[in-house]
Protein backbone atom coordinates (compact mmCIF):
# COMPACT_ATOMS: atom_id res chain seq x y z
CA UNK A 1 0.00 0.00 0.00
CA UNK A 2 1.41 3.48 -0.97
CA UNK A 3 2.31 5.93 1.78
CA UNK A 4 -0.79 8.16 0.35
CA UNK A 5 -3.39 5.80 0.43
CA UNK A 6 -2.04 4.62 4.06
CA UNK A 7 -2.61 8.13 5.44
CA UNK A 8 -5.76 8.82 3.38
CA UNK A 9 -7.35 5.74 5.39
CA UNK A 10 -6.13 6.97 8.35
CA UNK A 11 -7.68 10.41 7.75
CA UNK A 12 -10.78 9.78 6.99
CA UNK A 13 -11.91 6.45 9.53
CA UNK A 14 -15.07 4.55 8.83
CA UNK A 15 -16.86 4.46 11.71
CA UNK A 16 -18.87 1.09 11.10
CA UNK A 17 -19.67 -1.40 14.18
CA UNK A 18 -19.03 -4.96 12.84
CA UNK A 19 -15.54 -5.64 13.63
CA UNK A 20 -16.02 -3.90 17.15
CA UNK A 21 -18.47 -6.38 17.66
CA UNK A 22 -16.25 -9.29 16.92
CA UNK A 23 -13.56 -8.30 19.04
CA UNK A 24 -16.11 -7.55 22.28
CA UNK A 25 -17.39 -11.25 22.00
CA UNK A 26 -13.23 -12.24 21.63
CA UNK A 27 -12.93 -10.12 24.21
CA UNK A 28 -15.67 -11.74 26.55
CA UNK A 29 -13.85 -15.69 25.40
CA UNK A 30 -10.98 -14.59 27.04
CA UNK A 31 -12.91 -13.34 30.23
CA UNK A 32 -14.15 -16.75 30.26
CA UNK A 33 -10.81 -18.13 29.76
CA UNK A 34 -9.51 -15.60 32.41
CA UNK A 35 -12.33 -16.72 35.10
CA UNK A 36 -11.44 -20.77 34.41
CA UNK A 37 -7.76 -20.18 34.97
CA UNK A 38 -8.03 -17.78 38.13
CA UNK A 39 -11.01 -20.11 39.49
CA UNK A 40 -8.42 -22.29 41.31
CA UNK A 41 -6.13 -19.47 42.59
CA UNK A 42 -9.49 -18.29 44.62
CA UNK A 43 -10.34 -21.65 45.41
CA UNK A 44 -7.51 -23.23 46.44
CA UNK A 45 -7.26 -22.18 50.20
CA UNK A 46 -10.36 -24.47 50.82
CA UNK A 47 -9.19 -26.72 48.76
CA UNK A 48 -6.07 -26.81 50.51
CA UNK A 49 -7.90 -26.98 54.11
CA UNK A 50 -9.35 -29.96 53.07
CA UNK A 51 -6.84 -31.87 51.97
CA UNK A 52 -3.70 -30.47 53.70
CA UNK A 53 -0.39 -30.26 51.28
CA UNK A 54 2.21 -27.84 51.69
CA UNK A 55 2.69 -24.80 50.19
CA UNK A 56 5.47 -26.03 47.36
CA UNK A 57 2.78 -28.40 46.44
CA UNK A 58 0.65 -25.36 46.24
CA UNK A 59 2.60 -23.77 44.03
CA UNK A 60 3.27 -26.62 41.65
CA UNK A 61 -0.66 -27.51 41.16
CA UNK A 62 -0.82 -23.84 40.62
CA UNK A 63 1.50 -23.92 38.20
CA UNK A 64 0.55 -27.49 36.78
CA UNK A 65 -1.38 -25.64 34.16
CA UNK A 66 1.00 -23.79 32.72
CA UNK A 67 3.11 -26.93 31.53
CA UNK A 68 0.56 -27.78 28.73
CA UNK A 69 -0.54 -24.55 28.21
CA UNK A 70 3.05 -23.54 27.54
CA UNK A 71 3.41 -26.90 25.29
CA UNK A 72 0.77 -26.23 23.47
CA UNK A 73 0.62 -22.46 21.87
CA UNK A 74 3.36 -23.27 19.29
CA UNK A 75 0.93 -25.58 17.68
CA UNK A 76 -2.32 -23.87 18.66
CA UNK A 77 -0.71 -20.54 16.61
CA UNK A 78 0.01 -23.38 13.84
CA UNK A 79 -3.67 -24.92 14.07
CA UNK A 80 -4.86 -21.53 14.20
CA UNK A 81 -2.71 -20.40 10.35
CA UNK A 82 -3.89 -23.86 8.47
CA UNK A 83 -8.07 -24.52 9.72
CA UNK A 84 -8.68 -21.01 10.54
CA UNK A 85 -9.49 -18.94 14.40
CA UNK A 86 -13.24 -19.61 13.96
CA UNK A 87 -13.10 -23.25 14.21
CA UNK A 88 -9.92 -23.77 16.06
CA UNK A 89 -11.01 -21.36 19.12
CA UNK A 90 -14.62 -22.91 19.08
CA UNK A 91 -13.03 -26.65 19.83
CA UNK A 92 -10.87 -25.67 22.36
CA UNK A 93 -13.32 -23.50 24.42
CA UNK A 94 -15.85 -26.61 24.41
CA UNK A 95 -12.46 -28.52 25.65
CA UNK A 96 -11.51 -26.09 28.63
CA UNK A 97 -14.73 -26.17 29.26
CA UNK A 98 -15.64 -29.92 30.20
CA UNK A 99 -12.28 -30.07 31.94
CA UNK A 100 -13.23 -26.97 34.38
CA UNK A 101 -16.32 -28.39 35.36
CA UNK A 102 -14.58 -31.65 36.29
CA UNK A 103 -12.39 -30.03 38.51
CA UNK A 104 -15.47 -30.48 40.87
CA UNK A 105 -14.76 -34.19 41.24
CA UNK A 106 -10.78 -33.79 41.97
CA UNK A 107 -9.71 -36.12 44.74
CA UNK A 108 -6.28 -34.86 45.80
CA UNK A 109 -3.19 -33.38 44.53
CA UNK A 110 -2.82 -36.02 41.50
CA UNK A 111 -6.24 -35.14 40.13
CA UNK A 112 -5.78 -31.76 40.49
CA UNK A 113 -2.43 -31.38 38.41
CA UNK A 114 -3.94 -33.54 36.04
CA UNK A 115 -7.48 -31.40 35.25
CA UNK A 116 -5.10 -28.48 35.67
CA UNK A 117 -2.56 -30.12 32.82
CA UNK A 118 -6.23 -30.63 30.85
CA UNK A 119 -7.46 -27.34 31.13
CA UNK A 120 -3.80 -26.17 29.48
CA UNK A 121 -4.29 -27.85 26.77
CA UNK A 122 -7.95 -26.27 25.93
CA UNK A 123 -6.72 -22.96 26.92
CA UNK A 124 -3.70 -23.07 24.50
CA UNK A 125 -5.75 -21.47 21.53
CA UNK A 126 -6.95 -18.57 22.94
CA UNK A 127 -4.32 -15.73 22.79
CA UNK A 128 -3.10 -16.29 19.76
CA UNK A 129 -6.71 -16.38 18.55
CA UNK A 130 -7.32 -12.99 19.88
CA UNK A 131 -4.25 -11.76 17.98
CA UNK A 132 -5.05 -13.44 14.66
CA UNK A 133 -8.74 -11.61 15.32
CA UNK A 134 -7.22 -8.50 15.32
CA UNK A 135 -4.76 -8.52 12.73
CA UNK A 136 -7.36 -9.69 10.35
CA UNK A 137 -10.47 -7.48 11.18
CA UNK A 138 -8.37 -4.27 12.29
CA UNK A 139 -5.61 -1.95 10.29
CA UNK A 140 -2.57 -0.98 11.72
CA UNK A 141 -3.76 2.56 13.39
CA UNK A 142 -6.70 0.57 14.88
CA UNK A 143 -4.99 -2.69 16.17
CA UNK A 144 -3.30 -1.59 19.46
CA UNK A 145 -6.79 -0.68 20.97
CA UNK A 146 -8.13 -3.36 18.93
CA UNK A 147 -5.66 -5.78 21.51
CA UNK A 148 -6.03 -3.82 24.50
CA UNK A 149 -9.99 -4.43 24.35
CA UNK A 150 -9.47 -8.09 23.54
CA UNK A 151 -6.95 -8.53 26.24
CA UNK A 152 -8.81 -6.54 28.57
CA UNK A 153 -10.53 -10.18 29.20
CA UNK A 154 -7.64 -10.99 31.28
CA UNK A 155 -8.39 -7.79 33.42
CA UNK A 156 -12.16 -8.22 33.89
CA UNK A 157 -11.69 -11.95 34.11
CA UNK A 158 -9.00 -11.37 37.38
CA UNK A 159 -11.49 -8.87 38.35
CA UNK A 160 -15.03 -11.05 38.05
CA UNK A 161 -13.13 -14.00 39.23
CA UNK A 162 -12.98 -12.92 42.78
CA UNK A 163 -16.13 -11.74 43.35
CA UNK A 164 -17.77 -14.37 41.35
CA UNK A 165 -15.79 -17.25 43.13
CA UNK A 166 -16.05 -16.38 46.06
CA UNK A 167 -19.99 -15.89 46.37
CA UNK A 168 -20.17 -19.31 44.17
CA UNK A 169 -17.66 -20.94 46.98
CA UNK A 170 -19.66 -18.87 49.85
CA UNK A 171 -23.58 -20.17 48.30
CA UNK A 172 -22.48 -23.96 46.57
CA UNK A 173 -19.19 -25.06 47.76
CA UNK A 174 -15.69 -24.64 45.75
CA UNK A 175 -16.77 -28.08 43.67
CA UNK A 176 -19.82 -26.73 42.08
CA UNK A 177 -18.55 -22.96 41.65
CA UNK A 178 -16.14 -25.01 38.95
CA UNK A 179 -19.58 -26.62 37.22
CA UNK A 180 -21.18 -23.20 36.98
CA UNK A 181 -18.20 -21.72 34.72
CA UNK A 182 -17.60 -24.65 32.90
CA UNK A 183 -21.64 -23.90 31.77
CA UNK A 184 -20.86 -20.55 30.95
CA UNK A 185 -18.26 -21.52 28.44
CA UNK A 186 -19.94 -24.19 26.60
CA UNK A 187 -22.87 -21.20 26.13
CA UNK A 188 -20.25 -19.22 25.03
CA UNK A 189 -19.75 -21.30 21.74
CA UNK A 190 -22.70 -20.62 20.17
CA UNK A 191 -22.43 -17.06 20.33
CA UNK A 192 -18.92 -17.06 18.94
CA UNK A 193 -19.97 -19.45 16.06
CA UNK A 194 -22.90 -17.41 15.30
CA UNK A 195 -20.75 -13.73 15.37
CA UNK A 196 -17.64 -14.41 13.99
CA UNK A 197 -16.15 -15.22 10.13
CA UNK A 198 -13.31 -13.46 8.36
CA UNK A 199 -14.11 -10.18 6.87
CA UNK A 200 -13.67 -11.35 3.20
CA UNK A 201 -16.69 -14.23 4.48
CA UNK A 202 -18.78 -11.98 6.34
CA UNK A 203 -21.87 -12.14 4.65
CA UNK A 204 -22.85 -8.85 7.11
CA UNK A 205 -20.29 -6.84 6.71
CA UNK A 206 -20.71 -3.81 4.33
CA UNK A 207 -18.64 -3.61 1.61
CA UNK A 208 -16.89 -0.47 2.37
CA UNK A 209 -16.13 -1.06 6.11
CA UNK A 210 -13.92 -4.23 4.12
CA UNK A 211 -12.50 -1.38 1.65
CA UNK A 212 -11.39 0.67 5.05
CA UNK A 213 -9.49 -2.52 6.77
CA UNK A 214 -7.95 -3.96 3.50
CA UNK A 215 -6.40 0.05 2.87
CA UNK A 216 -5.88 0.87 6.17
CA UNK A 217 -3.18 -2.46 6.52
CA UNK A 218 -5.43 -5.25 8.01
CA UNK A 219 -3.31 -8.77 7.46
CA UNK A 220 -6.22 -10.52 6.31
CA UNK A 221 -5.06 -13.53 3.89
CA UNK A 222 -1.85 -14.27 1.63
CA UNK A 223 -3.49 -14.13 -2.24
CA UNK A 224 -3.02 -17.54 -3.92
CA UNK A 225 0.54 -17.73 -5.08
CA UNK A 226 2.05 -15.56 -2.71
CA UNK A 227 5.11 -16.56 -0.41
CA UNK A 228 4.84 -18.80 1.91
CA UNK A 229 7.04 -19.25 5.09
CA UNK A 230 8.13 -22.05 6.46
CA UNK A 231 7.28 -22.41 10.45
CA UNK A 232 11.01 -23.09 11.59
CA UNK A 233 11.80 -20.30 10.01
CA UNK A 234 10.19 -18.14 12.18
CA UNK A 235 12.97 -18.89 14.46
CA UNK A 236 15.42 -17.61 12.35
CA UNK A 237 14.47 -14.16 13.61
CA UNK A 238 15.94 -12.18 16.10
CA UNK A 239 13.05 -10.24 16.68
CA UNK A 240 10.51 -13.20 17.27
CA UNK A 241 13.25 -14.27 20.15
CA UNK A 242 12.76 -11.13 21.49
CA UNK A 243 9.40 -10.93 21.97
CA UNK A 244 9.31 -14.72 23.14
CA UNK A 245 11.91 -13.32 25.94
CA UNK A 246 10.48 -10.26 26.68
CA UNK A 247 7.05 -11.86 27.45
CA UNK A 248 8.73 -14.27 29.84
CA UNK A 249 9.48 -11.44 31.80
CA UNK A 250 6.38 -9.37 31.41
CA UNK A 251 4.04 -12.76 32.44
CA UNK A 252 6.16 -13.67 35.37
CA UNK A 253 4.61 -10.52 37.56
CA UNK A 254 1.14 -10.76 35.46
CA UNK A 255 1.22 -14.48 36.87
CA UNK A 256 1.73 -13.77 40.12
CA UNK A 257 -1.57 -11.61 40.50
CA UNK A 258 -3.12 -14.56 38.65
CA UNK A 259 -1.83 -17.26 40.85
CA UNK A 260 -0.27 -16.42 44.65
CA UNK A 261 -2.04 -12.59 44.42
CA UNK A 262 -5.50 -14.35 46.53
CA UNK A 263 -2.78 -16.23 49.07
CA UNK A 264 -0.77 -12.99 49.61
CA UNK A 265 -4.07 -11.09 50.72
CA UNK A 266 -5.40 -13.44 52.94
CA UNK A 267 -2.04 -15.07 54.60
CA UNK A 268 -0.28 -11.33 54.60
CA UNK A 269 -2.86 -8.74 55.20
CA UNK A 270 -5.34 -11.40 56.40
CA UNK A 271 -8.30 -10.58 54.06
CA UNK A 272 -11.28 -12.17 54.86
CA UNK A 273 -13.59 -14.10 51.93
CA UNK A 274 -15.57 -10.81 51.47
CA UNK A 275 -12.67 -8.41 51.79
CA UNK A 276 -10.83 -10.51 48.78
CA UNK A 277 -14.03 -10.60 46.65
CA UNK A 278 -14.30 -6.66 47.15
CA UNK A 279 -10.52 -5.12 47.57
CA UNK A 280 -8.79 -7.40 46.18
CA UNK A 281 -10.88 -6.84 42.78
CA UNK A 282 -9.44 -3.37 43.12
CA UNK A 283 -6.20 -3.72 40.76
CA UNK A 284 -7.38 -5.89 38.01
CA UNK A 285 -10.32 -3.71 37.27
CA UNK A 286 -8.21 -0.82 37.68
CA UNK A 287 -5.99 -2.41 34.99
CA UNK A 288 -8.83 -2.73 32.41
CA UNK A 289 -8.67 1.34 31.97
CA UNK A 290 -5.13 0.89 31.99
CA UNK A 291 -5.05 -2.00 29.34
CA UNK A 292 -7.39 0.71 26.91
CA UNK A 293 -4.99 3.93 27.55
CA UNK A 294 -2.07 1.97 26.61
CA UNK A 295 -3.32 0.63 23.91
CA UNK A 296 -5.20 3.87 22.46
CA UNK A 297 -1.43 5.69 23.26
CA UNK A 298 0.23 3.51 20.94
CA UNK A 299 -2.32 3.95 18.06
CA UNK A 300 -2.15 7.87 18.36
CA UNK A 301 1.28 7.85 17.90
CA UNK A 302 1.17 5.91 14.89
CA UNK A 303 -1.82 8.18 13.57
CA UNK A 304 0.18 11.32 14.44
CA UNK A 305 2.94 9.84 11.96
CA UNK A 306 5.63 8.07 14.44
CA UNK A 307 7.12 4.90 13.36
CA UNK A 308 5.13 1.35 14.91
CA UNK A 309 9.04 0.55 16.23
CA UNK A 310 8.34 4.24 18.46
CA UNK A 311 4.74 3.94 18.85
CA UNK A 312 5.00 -0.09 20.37
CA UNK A 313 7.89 0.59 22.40
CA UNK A 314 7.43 3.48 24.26
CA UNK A 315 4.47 1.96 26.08
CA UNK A 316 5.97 -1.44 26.30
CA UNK A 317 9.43 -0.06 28.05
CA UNK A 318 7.97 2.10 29.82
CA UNK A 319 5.37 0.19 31.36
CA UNK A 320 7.55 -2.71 32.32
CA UNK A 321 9.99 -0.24 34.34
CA UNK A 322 7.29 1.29 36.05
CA UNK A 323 5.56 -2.20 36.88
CA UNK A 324 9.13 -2.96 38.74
CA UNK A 325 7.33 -0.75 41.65
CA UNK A 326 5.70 -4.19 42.98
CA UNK A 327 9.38 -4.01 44.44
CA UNK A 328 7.86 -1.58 47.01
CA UNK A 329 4.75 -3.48 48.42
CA UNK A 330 7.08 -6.19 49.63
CA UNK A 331 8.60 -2.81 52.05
CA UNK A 332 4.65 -1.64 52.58
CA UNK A 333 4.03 -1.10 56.28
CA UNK A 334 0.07 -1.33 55.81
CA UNK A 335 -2.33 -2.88 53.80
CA UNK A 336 -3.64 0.09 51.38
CA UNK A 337 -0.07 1.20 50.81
CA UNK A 338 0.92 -2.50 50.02
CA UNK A 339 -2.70 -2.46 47.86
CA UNK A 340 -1.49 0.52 46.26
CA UNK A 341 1.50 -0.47 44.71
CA UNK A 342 0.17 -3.55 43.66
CA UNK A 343 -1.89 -1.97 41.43
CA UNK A 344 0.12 0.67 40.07
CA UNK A 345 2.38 -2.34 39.17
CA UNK A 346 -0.73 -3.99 38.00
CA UNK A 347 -1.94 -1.48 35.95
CA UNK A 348 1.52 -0.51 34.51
CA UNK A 349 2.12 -4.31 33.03
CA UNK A 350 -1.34 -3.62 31.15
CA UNK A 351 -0.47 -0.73 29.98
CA UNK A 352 2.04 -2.30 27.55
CA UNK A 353 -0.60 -5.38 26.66
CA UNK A 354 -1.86 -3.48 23.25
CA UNK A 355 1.52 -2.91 22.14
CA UNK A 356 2.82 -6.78 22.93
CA UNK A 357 -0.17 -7.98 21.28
CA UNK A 358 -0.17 -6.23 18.15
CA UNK A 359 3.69 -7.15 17.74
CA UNK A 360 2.70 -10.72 15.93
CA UNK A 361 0.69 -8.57 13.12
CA UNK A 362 3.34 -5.67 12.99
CA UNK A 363 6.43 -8.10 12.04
CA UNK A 364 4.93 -10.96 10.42
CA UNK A 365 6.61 -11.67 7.01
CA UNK A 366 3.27 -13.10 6.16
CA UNK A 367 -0.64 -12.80 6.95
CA UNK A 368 -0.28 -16.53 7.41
CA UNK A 369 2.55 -16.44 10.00
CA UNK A 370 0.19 -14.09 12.34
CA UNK A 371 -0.75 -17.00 15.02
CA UNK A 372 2.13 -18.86 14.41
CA UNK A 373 4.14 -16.02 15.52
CA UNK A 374 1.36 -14.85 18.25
CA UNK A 375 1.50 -19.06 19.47
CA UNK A 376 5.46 -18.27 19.62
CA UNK A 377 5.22 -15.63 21.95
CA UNK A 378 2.78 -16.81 24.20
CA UNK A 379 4.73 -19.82 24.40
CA UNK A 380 7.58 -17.34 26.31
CA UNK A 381 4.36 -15.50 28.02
CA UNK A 382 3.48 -19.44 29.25
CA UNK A 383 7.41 -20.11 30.27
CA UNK A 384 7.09 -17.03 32.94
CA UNK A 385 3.39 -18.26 33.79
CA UNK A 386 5.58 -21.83 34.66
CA UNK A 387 8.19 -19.92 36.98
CA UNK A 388 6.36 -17.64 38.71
CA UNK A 389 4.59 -20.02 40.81
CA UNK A 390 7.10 -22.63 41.08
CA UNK A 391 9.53 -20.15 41.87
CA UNK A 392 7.21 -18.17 44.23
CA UNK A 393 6.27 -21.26 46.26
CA UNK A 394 10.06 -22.19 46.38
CA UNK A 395 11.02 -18.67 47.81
CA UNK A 396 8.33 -18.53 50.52
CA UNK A 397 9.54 -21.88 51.73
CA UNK A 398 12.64 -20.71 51.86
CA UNK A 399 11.79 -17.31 53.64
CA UNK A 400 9.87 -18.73 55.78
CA UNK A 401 6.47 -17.70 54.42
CA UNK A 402 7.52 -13.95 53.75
CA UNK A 403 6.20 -12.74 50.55
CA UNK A 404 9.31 -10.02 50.19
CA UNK A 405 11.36 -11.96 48.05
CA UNK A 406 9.11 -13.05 45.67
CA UNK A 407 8.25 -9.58 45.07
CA UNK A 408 11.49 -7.99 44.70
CA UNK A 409 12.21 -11.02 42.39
CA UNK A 410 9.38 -9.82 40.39
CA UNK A 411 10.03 -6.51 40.17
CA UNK A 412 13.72 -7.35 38.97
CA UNK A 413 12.42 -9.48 36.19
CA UNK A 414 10.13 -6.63 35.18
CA UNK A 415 13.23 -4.67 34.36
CA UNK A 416 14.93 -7.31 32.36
CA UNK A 417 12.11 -7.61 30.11
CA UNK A 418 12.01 -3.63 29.24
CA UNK A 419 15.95 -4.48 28.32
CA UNK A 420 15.01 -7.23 26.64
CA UNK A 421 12.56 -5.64 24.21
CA UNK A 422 14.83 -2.60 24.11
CA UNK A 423 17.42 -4.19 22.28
CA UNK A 424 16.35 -7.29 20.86
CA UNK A 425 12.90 -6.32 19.49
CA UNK A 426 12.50 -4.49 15.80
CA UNK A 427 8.85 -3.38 15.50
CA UNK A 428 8.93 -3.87 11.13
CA UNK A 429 7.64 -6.50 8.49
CA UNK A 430 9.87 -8.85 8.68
CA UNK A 431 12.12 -10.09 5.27
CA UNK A 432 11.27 -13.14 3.97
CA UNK A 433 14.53 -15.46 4.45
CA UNK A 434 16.24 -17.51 1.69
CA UNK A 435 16.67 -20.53 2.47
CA UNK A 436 19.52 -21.05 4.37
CA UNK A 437 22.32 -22.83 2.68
CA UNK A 438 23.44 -26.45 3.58
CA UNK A 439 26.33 -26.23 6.14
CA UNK A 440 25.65 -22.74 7.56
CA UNK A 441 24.54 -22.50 11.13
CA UNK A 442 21.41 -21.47 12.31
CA UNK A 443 22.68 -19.01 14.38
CA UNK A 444 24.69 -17.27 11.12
CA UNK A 445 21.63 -17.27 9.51
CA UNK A 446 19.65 -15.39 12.09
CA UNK A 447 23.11 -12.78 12.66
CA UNK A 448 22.62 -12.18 8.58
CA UNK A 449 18.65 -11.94 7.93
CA UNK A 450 18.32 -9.35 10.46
């Protein structure tokens, strides 16, 4: 697309509603996802009560189900590229589903890491789909916003979990407050089969609302004949690394509010069912504004002409730097202080979440590499979502149940990932790579290409 026609469909945007529909019902999938995943972290305090293991076993079934999950997004972003989002995110919500309701008949720790390891796999699917949603329904000025609505399901999802668990847990019992969600995604389903198609198959959609995302930069298909990538060559880029890396670091502190964030409140600051439900909901829906400014930051800059390396980087840098100040609630001397950095670091890490999300559609050397590039970096997001319990549960052994190492280690880790995308990560369409010759390295290749 010519630089003219790029800023003429800047200039004059087409305010129609379809593809703002399709990414609130992605959106509301990954609240649902969000909810499933965050349903244990609530829970498991009674859970533990009843059947009394230790807190490193804790952390491991907390983390159990991040192993699949992790294993899985390199070939849910593949999945996603060959049969298409519509049908690939449909399956695996039915899947996470069935396996979230089961939790209800877990007998132990082994049953527990094992639904957990189940629910990973369903799960896998559902960020790249989000990304492969936007990159093909949304042009380039659009998509950062785009992503920060679609991720702001992992916001409201934090948020509803608590209060939602816990009255569910308070009313039924932790074993049927798993049936109820479960429900609620299979119901799910049918409205995302009934919304959503591509926009070129969108029998609804009005012909010049698809004129504004095709001109505006959309990544909506390859045309027949085009060039194709080959997946393991994806790896051949610096920049994908990068992003795989720099996620690592960014989920590692987003984890930690997902998974040991309920245990701090009540076994720190002794929170009491209703006080989690209502104050410990404070950050994540805090975040969800958060998520939306950083996201409609990053577009404005790239409206007001600055580069996407400038526009995606700012907020991502920044953001990660300033979420290091979960550093300080570990030296809090009361509750709200301690509750108030914990959201400002909260709300910082979402700030960068419509920049990191958009990154897949930005760089891809194809419209068919989107999700296998989004699958790639969630696999790194899934690697910190692995550590941070483990390592969490490990360190509070260790310290005797004090929660101030984990939470410096956090912070630090928040720092290395700003470094991380600061040098590694080049915000461009990436070059499609010759083959690379018989008897060069990898690594040469990589040094070469980019």
């Amino acid at each position: 697309m010519s630089n003219d026609t790029a800023t003429a469909a800047m200039a004059a945007p087409r305010r129609f509603g379809t593809r703002w529909v399709i990414i609130g019902v992605t959106a509301l999938g990954l609240t649902i996802a969000y909810v499933d995943r965050a349903s244990l972290s609530i829970a498991i305090p009674f859970i533990q009560q009843e059947y009394g293991f230790d807190q490193v076993w804790k952390g491991i079934i907390l983390s159990a189900f991040f192993w699949s999950y992790a294993a899985f997004q390199i070939p849910s972003g593949w999945l996603i590229d060959k049969l298409g989002v519509r049908l690939v995110y449909a399956v695996a919500v039915i899947w996470w589903s069935f396996w979230t309701a089961m939790t209800a008949v877990a007998q132990g720790v082994n049953s527990l890491i094992g639904l957990r390891l189940m629910l990973g796999v369903g799960e896998a699917p559902v960020a790249p789909s989000g990304v492969k949603v936007v990159s093909q329904w949304f042009p380039r000025h659009e998509r950062a916003f785009a992503a920060s609505i679609a991720d702001t399901g992992q916001q409201l999802g934090s948020a509803l979990s608590l209060p939602i668990i816990t009255l569910l847990i308070a009313f039924t019992g932790w074993r049927m407050a798993f049936v109820v969600i479960g429900v609620v995604g299979a119901l799910w389903v049918l409205l995302w089969l009934a919304v959503f198609q591509t926009p070129r198959r969108a029998k609804r959609l009005p012909s010049d609302e698809l004129a504004y995302i095709e001109a505006a930069g959309a990544r909506i298909e390859t045309a027949p004949g085009g060039d194709a990538v080959k997946w393991s060559d994806l790896l051949r880029y610096r920049t994908v690394w990068g992003m795989m890396l720099g996620y690592v670091c960014r989920a590692y502190a987003v984890y930690f509010f997902i998974t040991w964030y309920p245990s701090y409140l009540v076994e720190v600051h002794h929170f009491t069912l209703k006080q989690l439900g209502i104050y410990g909901a404070i950050p994540p829906f805090l975040a969800i504004v958060s998520t939306w400014c950083g996201g409609l930051f990053s577009d404005t800059l790239v409206r007001r002409g600055f580069s996407l390396g400038v526009a995606r980087k700012i907020p991502i840098i920044g953001a990660l730097a300033l979420a290091s100040s979960i550093i300080l609630a570990a030296y809090a001397e009361t509750t709200a202080v301690a509750l108030a950095f914990l959201t400002l670091a909260m709300c910082s890490s979402a700030f960068a979440a419509g920049s990191v999300l958009s990154l897949p559609a930005d760089v891809a050397p194809t419209p068919d590499t989107v999700g296998s590039i989004a699958g790639l970096q969630n696999f790194g997001s899934q690697i910190g979502g692995i550590l941070s319990p483990i390592v969490t549960g490990v360190l509070l052994s260790l310290d005797h149940g004090s929660y101030r190492l984990p939470l410096i280690v956090a912070g630090l880790v928040c720092l290395t990932g700003a470094l991380i995308y600061g040098l590694l990560v080049k915000v461009e369409r990436l070059p499609i790579l010759a083959t690379t010759p018989r008897g060069v390295p990898a690594a040469a290749s990589v040094t070469r290409n980019i």
